[in-house]
C-alpha atoms as a PDB file:
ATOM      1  CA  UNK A   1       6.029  13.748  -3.757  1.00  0.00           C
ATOM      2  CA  UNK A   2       2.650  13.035  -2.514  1.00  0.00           C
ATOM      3  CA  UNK A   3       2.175   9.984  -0.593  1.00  0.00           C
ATOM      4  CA  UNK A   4      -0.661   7.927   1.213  1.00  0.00           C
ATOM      5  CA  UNK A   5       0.018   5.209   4.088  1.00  0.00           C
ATOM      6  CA  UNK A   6      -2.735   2.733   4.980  1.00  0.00           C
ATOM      7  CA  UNK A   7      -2.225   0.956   8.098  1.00  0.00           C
ATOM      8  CA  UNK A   8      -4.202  -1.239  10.643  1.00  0.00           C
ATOM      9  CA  UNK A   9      -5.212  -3.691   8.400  1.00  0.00           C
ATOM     10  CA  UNK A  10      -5.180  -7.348   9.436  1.00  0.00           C
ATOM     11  CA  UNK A  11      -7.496 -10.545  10.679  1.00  0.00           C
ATOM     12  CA  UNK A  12     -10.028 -10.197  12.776  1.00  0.00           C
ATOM     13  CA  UNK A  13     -13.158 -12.225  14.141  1.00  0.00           C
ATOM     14  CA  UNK A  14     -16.704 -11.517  13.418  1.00  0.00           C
ATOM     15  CA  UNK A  15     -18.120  -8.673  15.646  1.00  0.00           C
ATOM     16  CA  UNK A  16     -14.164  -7.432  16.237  1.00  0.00           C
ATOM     17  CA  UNK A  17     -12.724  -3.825  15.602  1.00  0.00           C
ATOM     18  CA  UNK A  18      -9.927  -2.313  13.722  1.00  0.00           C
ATOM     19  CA  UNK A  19      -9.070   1.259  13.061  1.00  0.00           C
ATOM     20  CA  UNK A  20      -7.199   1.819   9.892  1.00  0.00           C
ATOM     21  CA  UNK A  21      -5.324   5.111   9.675  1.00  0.00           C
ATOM     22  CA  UNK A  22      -4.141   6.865   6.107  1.00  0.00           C
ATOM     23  CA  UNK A  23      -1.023   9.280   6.757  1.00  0.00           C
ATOM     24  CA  UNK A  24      -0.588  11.595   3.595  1.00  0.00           C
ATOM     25  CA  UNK A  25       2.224  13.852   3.261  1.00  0.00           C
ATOM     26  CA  UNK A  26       3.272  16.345   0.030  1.00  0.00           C
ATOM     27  CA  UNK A  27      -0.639  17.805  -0.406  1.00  0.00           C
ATOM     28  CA  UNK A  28      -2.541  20.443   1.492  1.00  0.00           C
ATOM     29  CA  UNK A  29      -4.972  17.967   3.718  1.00  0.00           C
ATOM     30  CA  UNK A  30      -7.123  20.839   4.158  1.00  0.00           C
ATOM     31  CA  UNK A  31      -8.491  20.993   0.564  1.00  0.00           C
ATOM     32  CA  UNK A  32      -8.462  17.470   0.129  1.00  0.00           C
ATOM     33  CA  UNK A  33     -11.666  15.621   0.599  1.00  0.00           C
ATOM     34  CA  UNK A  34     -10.651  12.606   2.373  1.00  0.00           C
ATOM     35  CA  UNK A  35     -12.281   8.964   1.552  1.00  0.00           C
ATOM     36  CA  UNK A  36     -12.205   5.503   2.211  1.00  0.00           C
ATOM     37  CA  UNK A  37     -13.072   2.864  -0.603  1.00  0.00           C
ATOM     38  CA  UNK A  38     -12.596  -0.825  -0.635  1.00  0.00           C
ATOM     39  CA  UNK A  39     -12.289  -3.868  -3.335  1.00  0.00           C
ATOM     40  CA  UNK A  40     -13.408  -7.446  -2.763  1.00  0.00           C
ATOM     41  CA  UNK A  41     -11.936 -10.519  -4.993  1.00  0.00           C
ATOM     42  CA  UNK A  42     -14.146  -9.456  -8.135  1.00  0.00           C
ATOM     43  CA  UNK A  43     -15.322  -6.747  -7.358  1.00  0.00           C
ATOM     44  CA  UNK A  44     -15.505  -2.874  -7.921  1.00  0.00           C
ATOM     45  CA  UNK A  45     -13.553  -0.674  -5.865  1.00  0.00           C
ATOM     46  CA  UNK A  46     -16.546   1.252  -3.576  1.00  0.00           C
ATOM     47  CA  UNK A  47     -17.017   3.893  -1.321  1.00  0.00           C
ATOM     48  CA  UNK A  48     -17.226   3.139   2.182  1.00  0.00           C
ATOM     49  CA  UNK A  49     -16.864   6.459   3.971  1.00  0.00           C
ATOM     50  CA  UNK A  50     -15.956  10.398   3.059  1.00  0.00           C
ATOM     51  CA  UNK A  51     -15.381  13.681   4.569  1.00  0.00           C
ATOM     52  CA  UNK A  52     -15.589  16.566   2.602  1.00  0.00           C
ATOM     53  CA  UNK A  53     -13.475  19.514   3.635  1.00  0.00           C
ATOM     54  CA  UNK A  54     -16.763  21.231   4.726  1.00  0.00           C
ATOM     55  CA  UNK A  55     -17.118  18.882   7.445  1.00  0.00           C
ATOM     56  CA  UNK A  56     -19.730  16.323   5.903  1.00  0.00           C
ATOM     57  CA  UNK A  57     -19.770  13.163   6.089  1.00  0.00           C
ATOM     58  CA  UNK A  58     -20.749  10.025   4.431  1.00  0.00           C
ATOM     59  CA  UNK A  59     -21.239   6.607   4.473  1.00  0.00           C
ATOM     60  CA  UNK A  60     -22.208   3.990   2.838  1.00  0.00           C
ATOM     61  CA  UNK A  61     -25.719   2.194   3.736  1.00  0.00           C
ATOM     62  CA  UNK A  62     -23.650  -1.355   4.170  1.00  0.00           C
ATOM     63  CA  UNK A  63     -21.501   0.364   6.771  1.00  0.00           C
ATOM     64  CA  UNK A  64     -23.437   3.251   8.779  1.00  0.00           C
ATOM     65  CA  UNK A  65     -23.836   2.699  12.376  1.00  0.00           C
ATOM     66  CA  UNK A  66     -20.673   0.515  12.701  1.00  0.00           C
ATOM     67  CA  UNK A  67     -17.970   2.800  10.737  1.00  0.00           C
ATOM     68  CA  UNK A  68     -16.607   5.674  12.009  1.00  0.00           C
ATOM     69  CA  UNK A  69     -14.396   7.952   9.801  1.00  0.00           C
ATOM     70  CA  UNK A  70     -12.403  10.903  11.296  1.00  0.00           C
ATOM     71  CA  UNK A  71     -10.095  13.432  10.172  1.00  0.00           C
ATOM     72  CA  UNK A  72      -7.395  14.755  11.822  1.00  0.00           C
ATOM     73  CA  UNK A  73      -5.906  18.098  10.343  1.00  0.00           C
ATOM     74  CA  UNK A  74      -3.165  18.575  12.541  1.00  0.00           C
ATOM     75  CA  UNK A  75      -1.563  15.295  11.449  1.00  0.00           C
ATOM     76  CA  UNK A  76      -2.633  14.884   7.977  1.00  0.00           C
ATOM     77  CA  UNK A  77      -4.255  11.690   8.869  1.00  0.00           C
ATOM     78  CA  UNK A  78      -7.408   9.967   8.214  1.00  0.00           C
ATOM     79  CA  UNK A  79      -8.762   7.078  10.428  1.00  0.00           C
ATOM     80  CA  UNK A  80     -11.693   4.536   9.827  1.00  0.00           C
ATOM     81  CA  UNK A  81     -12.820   2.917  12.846  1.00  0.00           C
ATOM     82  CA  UNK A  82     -14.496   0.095  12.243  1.00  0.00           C
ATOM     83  CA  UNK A  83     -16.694  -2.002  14.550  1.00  0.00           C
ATOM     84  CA  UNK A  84     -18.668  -4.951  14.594  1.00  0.00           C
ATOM     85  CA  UNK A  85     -17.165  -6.243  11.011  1.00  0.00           C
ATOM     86  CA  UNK A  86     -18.960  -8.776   9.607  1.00  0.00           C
ATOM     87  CA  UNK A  87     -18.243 -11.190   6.788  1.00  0.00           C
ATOM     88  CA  UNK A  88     -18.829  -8.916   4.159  1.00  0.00           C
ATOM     89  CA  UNK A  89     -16.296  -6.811   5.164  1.00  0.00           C
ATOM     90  CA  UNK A  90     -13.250  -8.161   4.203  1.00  0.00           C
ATOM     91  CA  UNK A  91     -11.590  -6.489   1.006  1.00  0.00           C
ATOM     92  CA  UNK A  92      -8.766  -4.349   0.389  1.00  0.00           C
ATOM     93  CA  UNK A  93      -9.213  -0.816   1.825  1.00  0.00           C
ATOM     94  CA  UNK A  94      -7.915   2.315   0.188  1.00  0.00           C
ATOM     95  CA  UNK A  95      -7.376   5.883   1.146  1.00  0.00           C
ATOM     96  CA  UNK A  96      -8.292   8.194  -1.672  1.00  0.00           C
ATOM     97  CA  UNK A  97      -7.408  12.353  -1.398  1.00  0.00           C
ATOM     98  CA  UNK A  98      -9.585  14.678  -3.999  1.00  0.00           C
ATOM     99  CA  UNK A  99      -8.832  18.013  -3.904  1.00  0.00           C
ATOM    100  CA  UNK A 100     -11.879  20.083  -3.662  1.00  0.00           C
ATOM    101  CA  UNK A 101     -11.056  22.045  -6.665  1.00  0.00           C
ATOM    102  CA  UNK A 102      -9.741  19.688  -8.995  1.00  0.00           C
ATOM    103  CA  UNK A 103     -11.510  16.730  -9.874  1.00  0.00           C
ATOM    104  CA  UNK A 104      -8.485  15.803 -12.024  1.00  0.00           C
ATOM    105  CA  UNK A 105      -5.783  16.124  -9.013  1.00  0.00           C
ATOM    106  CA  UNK A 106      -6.274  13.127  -6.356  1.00  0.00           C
ATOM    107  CA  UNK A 107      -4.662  10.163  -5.201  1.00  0.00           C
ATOM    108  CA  UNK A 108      -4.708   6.774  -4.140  1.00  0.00           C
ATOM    109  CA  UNK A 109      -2.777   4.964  -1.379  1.00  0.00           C
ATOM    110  CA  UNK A 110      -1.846   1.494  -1.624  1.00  0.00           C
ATOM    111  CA  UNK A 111      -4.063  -0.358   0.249  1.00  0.00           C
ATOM    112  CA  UNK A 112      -4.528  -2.484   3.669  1.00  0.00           C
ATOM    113  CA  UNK A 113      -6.437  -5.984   3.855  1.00  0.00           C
ATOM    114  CA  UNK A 114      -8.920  -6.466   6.082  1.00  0.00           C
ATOM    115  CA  UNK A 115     -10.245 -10.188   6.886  1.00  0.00           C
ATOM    116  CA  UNK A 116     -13.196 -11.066   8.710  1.00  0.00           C
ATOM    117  CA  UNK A 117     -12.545 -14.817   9.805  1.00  0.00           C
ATOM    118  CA  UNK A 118     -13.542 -17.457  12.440  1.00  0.00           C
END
């Protein structure tokens, strides 16, 4: 059974940190792209941040210089570190796996809030 686990979610004040980590367990992290999206009230669901299995990485525009996503094979985990959040942060983050291979085969966890408040 294949499984994602968002975590370090939570309320925080403008300019603050949090690191939000995605455990996955049942696939092969190494031929999984990794990805974090999230989804405001109203919103679509977007891409924040991505590493492919190749090493790249991406981010979005909105986010670069202040999001920091990392990998970390030996515990099947991917982290987001996220700094100086700003009001247009806040949403509802998700992990996403896509196997490299298969654009059919990938998976979703169930999401962490994040709030950016005063």
């Amino acid at each position: 059974q294949v499984q994602l686990e968002e975590s370090g979610g939570g309320l925080v004040q403008p300019g603050g940190s949090l690191r939000l980590s995605c455990i996955t367990s049942g696939i092969s992290f190494s031929i999984y792209t990794m990805g974090w999206y999230r989804q405001a009230p109203g919103m679509k669901r977007e891409l924040v941040a991505q590493i492919h299995t190749s090493g790249l990485i991406t981010y979005a525009d909105s986010v670069m210089d202040r999001f920091t996503m990392t990998t970390d094979d030996a515990k099947d985990t991917a982290y987001l570190q996220m700094d100086n959040l700003k009001p247009d942060d806040p949403a509802v983050y998700y992990c996403k796996a896509l196997h490299d291979y298969d654009i059919g085969d990938y998976y979703w966890g169930q999401g962490t809030q994040v709030t950016v408040s005063s």
